[in-house]
C-alpha atoms as a PDB file:
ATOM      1  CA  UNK A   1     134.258 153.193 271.313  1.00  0.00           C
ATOM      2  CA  UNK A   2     137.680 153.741 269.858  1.00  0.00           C
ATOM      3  CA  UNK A   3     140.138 156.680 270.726  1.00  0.00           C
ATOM      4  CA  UNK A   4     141.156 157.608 267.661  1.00  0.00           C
ATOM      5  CA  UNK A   5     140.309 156.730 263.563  1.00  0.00           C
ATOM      6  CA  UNK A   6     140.856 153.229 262.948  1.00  0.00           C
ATOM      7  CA  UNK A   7     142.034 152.153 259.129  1.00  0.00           C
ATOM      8  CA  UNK A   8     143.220 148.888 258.349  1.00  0.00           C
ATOM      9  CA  UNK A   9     143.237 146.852 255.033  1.00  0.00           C
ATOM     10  CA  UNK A  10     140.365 143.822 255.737  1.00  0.00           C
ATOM     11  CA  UNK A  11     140.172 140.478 253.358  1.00  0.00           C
ATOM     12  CA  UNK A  12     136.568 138.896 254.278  1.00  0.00           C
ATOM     13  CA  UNK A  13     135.094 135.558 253.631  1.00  0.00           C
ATOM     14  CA  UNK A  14     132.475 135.959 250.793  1.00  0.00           C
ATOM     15  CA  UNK A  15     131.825 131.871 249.621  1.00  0.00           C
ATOM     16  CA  UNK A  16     134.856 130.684 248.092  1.00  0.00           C
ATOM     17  CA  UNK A  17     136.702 134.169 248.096  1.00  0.00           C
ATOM     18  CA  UNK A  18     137.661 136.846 249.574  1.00  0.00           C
ATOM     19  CA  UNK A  19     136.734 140.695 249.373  1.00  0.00           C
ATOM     20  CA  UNK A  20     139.530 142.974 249.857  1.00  0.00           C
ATOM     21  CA  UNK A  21     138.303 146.795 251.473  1.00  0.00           C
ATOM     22  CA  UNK A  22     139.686 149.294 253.290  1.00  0.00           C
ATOM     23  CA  UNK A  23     137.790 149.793 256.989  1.00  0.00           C
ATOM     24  CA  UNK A  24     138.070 153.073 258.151  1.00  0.00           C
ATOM     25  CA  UNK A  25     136.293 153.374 262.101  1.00  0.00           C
ATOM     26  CA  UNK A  26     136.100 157.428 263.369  1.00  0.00           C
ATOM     27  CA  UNK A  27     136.520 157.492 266.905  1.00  0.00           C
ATOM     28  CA  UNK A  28     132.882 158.475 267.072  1.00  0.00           C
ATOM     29  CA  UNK A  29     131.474 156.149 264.708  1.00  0.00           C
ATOM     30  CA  UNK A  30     127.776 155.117 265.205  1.00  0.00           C
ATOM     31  CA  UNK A  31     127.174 152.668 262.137  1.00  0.00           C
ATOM     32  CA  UNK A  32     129.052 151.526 259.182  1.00  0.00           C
ATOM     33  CA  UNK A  33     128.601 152.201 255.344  1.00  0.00           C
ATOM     34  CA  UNK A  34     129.940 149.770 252.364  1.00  0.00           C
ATOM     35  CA  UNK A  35     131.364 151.343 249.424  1.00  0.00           C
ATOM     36  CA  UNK A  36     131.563 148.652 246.408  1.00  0.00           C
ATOM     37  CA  UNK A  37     133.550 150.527 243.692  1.00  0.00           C
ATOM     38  CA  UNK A  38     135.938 149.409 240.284  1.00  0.00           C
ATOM     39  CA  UNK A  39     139.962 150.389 239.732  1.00  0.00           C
ATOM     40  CA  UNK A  40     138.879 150.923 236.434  1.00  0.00           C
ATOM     41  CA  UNK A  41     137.604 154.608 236.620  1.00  0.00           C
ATOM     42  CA  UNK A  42     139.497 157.142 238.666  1.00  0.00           C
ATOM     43  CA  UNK A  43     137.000 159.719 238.322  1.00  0.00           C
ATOM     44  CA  UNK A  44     134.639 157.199 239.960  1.00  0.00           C
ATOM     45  CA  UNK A  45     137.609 156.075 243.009  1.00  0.00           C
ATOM     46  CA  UNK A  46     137.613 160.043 243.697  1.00  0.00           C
ATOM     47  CA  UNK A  47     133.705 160.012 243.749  1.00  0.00           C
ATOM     48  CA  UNK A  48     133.734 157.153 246.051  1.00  0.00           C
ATOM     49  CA  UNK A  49     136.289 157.855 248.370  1.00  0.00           C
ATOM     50  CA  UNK A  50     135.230 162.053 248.788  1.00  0.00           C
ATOM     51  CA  UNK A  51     131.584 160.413 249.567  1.00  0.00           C
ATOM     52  CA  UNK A  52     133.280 157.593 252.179  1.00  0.00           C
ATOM     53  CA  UNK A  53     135.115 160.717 253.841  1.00  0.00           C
ATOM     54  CA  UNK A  54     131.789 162.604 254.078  1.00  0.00           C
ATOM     55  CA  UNK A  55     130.381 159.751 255.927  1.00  0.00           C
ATOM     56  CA  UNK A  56     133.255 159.117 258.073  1.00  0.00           C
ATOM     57  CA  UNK A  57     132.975 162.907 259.316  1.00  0.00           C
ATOM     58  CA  UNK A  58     129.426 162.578 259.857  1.00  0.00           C
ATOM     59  CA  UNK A  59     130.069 159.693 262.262  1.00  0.00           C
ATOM     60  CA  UNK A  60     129.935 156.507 259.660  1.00  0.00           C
ATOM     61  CA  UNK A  61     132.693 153.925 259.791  1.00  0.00           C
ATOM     62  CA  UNK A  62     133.000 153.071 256.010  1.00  0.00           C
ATOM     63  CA  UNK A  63     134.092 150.180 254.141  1.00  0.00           C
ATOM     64  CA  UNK A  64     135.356 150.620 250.827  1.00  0.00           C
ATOM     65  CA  UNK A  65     135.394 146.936 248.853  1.00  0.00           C
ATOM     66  CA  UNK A  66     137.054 146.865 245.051  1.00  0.00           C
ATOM     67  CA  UNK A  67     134.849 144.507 243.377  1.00  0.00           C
ATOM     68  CA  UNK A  68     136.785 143.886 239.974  1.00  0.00           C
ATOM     69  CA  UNK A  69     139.327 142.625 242.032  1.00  0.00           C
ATOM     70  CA  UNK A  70     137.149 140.009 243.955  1.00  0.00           C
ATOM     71  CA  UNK A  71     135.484 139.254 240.263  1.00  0.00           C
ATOM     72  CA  UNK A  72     138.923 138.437 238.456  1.00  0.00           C
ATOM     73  CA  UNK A  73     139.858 136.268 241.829  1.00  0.00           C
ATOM     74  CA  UNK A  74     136.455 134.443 241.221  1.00  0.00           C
ATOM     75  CA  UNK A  75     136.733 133.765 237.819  1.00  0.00           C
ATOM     76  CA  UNK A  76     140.271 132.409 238.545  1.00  0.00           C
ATOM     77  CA  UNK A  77     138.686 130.084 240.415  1.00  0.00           C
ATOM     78  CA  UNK A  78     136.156 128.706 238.203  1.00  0.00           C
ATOM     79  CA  UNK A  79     136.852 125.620 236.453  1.00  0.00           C
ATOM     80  CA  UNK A  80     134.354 126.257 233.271  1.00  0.00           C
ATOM     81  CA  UNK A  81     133.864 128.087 230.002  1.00  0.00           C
ATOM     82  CA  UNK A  82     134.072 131.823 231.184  1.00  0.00           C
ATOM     83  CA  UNK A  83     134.530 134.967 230.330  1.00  0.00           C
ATOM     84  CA  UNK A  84     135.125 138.274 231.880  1.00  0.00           C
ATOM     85  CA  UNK A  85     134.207 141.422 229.659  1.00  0.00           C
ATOM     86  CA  UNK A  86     135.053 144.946 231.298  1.00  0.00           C
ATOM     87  CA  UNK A  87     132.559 147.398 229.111  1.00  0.00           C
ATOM     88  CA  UNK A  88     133.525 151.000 229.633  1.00  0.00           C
ATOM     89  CA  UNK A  89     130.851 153.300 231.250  1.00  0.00           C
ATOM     90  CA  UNK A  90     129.441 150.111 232.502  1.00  0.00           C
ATOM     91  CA  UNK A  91     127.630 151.010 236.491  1.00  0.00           C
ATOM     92  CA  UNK A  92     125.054 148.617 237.924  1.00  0.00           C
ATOM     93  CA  UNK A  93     122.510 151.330 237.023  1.00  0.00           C
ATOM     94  CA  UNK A  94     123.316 151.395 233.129  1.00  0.00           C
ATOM     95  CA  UNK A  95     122.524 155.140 232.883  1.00  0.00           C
ATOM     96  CA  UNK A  96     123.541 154.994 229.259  1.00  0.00           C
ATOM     97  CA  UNK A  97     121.384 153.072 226.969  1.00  0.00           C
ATOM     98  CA  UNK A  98     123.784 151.759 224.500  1.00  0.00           C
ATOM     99  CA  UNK A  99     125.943 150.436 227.577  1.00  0.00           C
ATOM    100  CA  UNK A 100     123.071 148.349 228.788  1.00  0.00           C
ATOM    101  CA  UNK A 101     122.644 147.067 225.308  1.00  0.00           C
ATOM    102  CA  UNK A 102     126.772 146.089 225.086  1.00  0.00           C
ATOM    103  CA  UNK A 103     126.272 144.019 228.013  1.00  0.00           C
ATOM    104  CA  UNK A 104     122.851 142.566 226.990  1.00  0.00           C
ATOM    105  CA  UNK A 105     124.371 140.948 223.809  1.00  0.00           C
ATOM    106  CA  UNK A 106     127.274 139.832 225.300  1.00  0.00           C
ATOM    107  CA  UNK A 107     125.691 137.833 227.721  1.00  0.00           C
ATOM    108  CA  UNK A 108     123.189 136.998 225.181  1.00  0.00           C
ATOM    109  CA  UNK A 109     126.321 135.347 222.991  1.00  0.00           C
ATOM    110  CA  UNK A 110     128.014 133.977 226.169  1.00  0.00           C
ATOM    111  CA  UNK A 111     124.365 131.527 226.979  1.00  0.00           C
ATOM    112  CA  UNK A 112     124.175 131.084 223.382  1.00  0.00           C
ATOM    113  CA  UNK A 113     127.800 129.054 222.403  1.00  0.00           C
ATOM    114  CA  UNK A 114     127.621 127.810 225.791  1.00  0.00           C
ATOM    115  CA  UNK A 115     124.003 126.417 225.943  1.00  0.00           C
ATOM    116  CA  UNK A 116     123.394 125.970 222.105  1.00  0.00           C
ATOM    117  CA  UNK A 117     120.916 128.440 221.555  1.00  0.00           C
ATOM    118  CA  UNK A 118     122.031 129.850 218.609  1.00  0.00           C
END
């Protein structure tokens, strides 16, 4: 057990790059939550890091991981066609419709020039 809060900036293996968080450990913590989040919406960092705080007073060491970071790295390192798209409002949930339907058809496009479906 540690005598005091713990933060540190962590890089950690994940395949062929690395995900860059921030690992904050309360002195009392009893388990560990990870927080994947986007720079691209600071409503949403706000959100995420009042919620990590929460946890870390309840006991929770948290880990809070910015994924579009770790997604431009790993497209860097592709050596194919690619293509990154950032659609705004996008979540993994798609609570709005027409969002979900943005990223449908791009993806639809992407396999089509790429695998000659059109």
């Amino acid at each position: 057990m540690l005598d005091s809060n713990y933060e540190h900036l962590e890089r950690i293996p994940a395949g062929a790059l690395y995900l860059e968080g921030t690992l904050s450990i309360p002195a009392d913590a009893r388990g560990i939550a990870l927080f994947p989040y986007n720079i691209e919406s600071e409503q949403r960092i706000s959100y995420t890091t009042g919620l990590a705080e929460l946890m870390r007073r309840s006991g929770l060491a948290t880990l809070l991981v910015d994924l579009l970071a770790s997604e431009e790295k790993a497209l860097e390192q592709l050596h194919s066609d690619k293509s990154l798209e950032i659609i705004g409002g996008a979540t993994n949930i798609f609570e709005d419709p027409k969002t979900q339907e943005d990223v449908a058809r791009i993806a639809a496009q992407w396999f089509e020039r790429h695998l000659g479906l059109g």
